[in-house]
PDB file of N, CA and C in Angstrom:
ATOM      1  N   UNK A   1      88.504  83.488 -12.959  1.00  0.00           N
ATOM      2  CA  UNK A   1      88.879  84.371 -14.045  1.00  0.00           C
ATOM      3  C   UNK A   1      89.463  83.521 -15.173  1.00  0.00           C
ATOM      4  N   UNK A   2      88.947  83.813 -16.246  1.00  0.00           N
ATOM      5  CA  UNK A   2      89.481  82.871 -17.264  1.00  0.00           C
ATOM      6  C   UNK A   2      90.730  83.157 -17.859  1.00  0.00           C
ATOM      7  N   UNK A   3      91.530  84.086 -17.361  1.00  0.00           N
ATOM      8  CA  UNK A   3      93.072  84.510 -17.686  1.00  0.00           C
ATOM      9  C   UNK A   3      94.069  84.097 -16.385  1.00  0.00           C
ATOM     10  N   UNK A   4      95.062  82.734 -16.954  1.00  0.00           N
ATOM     11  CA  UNK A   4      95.644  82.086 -16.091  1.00  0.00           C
ATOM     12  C   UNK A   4      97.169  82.781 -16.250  1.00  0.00           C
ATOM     13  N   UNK A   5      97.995  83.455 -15.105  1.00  0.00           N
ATOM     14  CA  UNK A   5      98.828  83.986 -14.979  1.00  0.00           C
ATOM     15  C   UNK A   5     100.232  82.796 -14.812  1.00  0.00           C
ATOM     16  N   UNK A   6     101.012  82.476 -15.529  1.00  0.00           N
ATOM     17  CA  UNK A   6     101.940  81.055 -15.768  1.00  0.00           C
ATOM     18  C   UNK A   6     103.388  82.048 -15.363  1.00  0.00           C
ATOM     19  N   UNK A   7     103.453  83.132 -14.631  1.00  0.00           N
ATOM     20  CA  UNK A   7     104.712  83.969 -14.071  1.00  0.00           C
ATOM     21  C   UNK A   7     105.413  82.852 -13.298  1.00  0.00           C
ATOM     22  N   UNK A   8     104.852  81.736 -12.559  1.00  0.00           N
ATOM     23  CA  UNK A   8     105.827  80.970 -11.227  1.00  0.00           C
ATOM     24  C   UNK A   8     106.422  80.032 -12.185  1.00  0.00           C
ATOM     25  N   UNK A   9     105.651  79.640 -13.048  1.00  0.00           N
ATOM     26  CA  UNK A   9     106.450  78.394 -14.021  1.00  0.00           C
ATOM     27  C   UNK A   9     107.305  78.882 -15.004  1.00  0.00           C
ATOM     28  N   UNK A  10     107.245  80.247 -15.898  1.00  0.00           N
ATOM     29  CA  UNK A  10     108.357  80.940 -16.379  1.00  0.00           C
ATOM     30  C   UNK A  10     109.584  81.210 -14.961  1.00  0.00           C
ATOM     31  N   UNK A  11     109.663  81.193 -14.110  1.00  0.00           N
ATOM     32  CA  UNK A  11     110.468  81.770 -13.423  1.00  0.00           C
ATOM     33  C   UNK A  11     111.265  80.264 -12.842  1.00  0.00           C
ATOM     34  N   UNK A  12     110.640  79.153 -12.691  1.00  0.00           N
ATOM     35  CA  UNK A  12     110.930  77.928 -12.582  1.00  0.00           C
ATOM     36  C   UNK A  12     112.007  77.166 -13.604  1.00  0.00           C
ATOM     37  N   UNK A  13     111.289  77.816 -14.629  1.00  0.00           N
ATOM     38  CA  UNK A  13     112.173  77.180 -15.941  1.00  0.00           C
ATOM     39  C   UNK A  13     113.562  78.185 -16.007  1.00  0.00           C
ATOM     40  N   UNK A  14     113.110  79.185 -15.593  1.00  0.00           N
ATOM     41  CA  UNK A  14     114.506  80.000 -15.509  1.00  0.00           C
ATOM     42  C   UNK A  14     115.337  79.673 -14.724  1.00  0.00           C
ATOM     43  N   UNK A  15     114.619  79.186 -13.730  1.00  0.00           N
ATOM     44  CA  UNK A  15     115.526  79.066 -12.422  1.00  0.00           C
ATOM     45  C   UNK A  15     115.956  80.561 -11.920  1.00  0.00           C
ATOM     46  N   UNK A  16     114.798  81.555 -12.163  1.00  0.00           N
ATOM     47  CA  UNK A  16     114.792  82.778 -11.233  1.00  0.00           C
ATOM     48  C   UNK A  16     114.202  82.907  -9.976  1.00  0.00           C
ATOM     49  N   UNK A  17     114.314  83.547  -8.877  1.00  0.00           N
ATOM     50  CA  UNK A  17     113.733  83.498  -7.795  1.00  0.00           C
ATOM     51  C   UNK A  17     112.881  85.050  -8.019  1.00  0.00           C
ATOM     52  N   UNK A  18     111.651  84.900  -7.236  1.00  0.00           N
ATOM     53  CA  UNK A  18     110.741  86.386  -7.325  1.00  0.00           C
ATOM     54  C   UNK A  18     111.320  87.860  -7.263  1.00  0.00           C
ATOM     55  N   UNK A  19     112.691  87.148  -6.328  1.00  0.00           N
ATOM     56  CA  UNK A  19     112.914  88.553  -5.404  1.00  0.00           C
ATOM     57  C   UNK A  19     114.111  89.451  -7.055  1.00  0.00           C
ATOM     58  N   UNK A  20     114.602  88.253  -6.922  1.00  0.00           N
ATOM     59  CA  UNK A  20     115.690  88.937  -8.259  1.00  0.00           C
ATOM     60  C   UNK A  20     115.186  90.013  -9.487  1.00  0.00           C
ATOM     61  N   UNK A  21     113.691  88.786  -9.944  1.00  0.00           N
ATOM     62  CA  UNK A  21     112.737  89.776 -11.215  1.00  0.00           C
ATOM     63  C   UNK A  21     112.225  90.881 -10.947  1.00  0.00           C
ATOM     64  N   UNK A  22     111.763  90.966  -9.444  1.00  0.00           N
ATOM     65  CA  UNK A  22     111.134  92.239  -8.972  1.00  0.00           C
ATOM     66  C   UNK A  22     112.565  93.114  -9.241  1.00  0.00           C
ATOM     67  N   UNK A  23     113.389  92.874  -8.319  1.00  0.00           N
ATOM     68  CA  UNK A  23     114.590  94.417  -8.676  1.00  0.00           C
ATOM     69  C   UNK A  23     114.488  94.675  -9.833  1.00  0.00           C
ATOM     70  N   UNK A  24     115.001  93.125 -10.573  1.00  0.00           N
ATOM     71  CA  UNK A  24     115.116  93.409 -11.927  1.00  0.00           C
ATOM     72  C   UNK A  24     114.561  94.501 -12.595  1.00  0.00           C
ATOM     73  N   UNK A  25     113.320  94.287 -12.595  1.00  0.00           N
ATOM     74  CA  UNK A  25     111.706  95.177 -13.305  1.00  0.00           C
ATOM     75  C   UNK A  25     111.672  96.191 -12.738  1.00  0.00           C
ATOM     76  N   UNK A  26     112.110  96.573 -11.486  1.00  0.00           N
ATOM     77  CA  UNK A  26     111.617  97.639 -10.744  1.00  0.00           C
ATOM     78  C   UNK A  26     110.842  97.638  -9.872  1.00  0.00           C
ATOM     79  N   UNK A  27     109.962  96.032  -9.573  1.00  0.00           N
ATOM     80  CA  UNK A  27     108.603  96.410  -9.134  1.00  0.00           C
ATOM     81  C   UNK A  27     108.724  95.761  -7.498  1.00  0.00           C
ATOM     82  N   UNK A  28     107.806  96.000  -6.649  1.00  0.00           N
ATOM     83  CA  UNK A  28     107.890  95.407  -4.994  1.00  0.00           C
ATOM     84  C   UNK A  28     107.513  93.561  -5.164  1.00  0.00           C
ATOM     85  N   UNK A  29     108.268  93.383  -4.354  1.00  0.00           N
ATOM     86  CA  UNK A  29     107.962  91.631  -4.342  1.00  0.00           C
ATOM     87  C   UNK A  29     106.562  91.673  -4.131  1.00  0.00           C
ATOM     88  N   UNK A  30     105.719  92.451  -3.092  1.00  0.00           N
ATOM     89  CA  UNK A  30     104.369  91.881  -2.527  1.00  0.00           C
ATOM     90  C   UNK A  30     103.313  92.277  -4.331  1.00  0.00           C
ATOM     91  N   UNK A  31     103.818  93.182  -5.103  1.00  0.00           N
ATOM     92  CA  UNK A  31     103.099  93.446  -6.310  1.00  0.00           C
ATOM     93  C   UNK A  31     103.170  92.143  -7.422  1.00  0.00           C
ATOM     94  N   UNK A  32     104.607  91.567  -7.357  1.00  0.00           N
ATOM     95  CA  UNK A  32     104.876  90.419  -8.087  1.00  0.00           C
ATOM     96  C   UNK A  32     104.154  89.186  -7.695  1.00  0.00           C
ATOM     97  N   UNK A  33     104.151  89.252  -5.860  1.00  0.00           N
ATOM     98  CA  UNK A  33     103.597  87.993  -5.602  1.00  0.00           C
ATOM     99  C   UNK A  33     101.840  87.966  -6.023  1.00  0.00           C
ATOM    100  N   UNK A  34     101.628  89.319  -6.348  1.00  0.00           N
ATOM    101  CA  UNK A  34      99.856  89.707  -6.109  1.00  0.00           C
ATOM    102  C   UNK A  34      99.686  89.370  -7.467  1.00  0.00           C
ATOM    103  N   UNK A  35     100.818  89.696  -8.519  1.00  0.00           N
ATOM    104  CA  UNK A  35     100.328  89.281 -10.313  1.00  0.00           C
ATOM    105  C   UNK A  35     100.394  87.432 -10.343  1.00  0.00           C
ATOM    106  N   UNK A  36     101.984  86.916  -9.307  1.00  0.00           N
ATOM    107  CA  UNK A  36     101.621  85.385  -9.414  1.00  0.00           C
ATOM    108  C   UNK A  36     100.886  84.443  -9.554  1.00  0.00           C
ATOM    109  N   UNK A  37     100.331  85.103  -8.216  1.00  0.00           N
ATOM    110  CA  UNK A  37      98.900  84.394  -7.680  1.00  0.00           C
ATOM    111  C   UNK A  37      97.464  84.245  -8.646  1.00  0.00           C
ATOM    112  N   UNK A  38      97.722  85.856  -9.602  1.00  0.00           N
ATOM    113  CA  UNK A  38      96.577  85.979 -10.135  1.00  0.00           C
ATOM    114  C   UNK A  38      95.249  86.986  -9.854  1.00  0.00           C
ATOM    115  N   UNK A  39      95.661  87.470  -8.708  1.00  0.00           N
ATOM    116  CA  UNK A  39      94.902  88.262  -7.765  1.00  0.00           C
ATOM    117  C   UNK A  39      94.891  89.891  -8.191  1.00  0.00           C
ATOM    118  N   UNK A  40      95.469  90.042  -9.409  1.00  0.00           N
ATOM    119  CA  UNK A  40      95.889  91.525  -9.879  1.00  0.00           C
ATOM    120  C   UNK A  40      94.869  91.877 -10.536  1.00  0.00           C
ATOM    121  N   UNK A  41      94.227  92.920 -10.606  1.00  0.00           N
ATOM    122  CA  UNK A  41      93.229  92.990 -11.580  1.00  0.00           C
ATOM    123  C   UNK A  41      93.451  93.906 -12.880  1.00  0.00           C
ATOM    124  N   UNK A  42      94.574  94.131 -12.848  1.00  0.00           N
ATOM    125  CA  UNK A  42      95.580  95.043 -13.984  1.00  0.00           C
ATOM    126  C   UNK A  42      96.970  94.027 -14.370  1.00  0.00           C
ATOM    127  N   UNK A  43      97.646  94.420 -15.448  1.00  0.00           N
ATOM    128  CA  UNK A  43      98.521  94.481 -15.899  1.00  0.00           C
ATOM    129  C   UNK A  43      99.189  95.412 -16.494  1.00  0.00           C
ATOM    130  N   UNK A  44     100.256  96.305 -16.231  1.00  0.00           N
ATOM    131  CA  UNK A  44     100.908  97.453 -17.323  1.00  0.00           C
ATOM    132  C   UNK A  44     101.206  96.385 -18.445  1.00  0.00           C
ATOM    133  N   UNK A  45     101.493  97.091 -19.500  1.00  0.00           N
ATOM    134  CA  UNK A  45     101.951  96.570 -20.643  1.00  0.00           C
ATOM    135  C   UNK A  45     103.622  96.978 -20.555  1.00  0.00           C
ATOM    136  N   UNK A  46     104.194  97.658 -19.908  1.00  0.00           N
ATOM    137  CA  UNK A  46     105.170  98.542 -19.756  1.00  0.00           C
ATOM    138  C   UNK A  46     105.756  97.244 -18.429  1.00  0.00           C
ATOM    139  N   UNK A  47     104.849  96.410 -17.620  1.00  0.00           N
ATOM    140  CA  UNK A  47     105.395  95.868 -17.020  1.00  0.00           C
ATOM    141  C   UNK A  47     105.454  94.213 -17.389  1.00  0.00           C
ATOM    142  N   UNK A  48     104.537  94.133 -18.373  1.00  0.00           N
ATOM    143  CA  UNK A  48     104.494  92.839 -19.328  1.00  0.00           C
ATOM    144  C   UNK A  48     106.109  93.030 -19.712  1.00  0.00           C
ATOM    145  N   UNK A  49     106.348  93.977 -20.593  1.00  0.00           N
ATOM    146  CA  UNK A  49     107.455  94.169 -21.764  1.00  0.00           C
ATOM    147  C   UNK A  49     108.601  93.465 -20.553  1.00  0.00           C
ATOM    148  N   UNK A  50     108.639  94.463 -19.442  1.00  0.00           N
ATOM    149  CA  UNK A  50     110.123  94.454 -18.682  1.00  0.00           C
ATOM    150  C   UNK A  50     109.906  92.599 -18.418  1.00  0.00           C
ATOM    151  N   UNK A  51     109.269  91.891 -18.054  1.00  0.00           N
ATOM    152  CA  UNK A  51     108.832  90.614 -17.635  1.00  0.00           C
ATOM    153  C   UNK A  51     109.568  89.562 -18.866  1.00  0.00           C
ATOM    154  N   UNK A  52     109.182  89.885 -19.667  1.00  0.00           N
ATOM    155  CA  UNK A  52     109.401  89.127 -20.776  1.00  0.00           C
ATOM    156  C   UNK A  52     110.951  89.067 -21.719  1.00  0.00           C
ATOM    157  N   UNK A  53     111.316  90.821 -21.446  1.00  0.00           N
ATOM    158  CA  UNK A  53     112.264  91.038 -21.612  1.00  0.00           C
ATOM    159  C   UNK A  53     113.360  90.416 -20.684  1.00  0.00           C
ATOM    160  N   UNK A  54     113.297  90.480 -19.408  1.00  0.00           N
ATOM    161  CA  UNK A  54     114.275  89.973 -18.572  1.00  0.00           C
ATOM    162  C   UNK A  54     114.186  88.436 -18.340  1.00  0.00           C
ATOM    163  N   UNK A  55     113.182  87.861 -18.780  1.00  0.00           N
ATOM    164  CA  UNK A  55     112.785  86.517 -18.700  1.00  0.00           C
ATOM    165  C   UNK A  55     113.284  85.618 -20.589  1.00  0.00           C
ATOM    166  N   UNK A  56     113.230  86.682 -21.009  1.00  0.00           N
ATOM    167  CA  UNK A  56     113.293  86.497 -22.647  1.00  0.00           C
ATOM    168  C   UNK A  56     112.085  85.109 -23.316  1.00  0.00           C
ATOM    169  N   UNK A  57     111.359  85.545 -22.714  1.00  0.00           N
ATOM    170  CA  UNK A  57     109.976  85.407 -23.198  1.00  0.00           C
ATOM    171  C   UNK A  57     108.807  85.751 -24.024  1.00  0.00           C
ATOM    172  N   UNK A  58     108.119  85.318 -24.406  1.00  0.00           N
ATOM    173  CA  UNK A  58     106.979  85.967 -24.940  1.00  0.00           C
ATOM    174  C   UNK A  58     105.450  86.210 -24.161  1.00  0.00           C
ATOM    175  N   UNK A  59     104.947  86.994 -24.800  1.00  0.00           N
ATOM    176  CA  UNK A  59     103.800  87.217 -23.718  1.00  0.00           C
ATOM    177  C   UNK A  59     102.650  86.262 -23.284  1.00  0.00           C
ATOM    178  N   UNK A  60     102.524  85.298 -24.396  1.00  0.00           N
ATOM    179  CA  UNK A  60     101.425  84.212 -24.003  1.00  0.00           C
ATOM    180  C   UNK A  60     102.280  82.893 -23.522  1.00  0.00           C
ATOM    181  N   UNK A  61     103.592  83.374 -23.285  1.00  0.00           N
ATOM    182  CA  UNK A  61     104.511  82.130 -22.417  1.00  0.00           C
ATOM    183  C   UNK A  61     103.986  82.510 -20.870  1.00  0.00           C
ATOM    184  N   UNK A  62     103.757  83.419 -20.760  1.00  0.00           N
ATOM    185  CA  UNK A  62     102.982  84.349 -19.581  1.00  0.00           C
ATOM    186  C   UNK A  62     101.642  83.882 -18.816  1.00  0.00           C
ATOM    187  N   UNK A  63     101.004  84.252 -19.656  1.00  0.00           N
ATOM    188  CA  UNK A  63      99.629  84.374 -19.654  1.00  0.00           C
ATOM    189  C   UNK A  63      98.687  83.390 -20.690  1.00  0.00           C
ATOM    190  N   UNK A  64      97.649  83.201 -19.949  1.00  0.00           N
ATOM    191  CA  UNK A  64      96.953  81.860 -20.960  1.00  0.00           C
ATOM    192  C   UNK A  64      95.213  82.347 -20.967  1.00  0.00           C
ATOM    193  N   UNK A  65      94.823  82.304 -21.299  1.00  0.00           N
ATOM    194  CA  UNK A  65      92.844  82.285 -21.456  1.00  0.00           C
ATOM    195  C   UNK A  65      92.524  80.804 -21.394  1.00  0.00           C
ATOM    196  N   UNK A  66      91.295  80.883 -20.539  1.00  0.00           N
ATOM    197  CA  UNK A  66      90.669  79.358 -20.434  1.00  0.00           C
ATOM    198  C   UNK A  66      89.404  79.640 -20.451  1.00  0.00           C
ATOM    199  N   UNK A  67      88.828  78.846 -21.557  1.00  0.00           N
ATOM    200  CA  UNK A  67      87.344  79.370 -21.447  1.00  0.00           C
ATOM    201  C   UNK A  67      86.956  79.187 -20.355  1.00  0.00           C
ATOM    202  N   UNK A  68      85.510  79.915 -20.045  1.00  0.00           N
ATOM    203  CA  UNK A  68      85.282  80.213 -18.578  1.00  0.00           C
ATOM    204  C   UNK A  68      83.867  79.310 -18.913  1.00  0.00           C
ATOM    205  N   UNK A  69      83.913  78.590 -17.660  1.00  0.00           N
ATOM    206  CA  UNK A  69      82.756  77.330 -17.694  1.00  0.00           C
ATOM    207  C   UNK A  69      81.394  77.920 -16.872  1.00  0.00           C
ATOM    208  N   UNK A  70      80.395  77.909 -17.669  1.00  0.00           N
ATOM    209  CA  UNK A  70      79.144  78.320 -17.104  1.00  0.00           C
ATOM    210  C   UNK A  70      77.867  77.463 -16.806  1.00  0.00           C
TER     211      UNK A  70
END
């Protein structure tokens, strides 16, 4: 997929652990670990905002596009 999910390295630089952002946000660790990985095939925007907000981030500090090699 050419949309690279950069959630473990924002959370690195924070020095947040998964389990904290999930309460934080609201959301289940196994949903956080499933957007980490990359394996999500959605994103809320409603759950972008809370991410970024509690991370005080921006959204392409997040998320990246890589062209996709054919």
């Amino acid at each position: 997929m050419p949309i690279i999910i950069n959630l473990d390295v924002m959370l690195a630089k924070r020095k947040i652990r998964s389990k904290e952002l999930a309460e934080a946000i609201g959301i289940t660790e196994v949903n956080l670990s499933i957007l980490k990985t990359g394996k999500a095939k959605a994103l809320r925007i409603t759950t972008l905002d809370a991410i970024c907000r509690y991370l005080s981030c921006q959204p392409g500090d997040i998320l990246e596009y890589v062209e996709a090699l054919s």
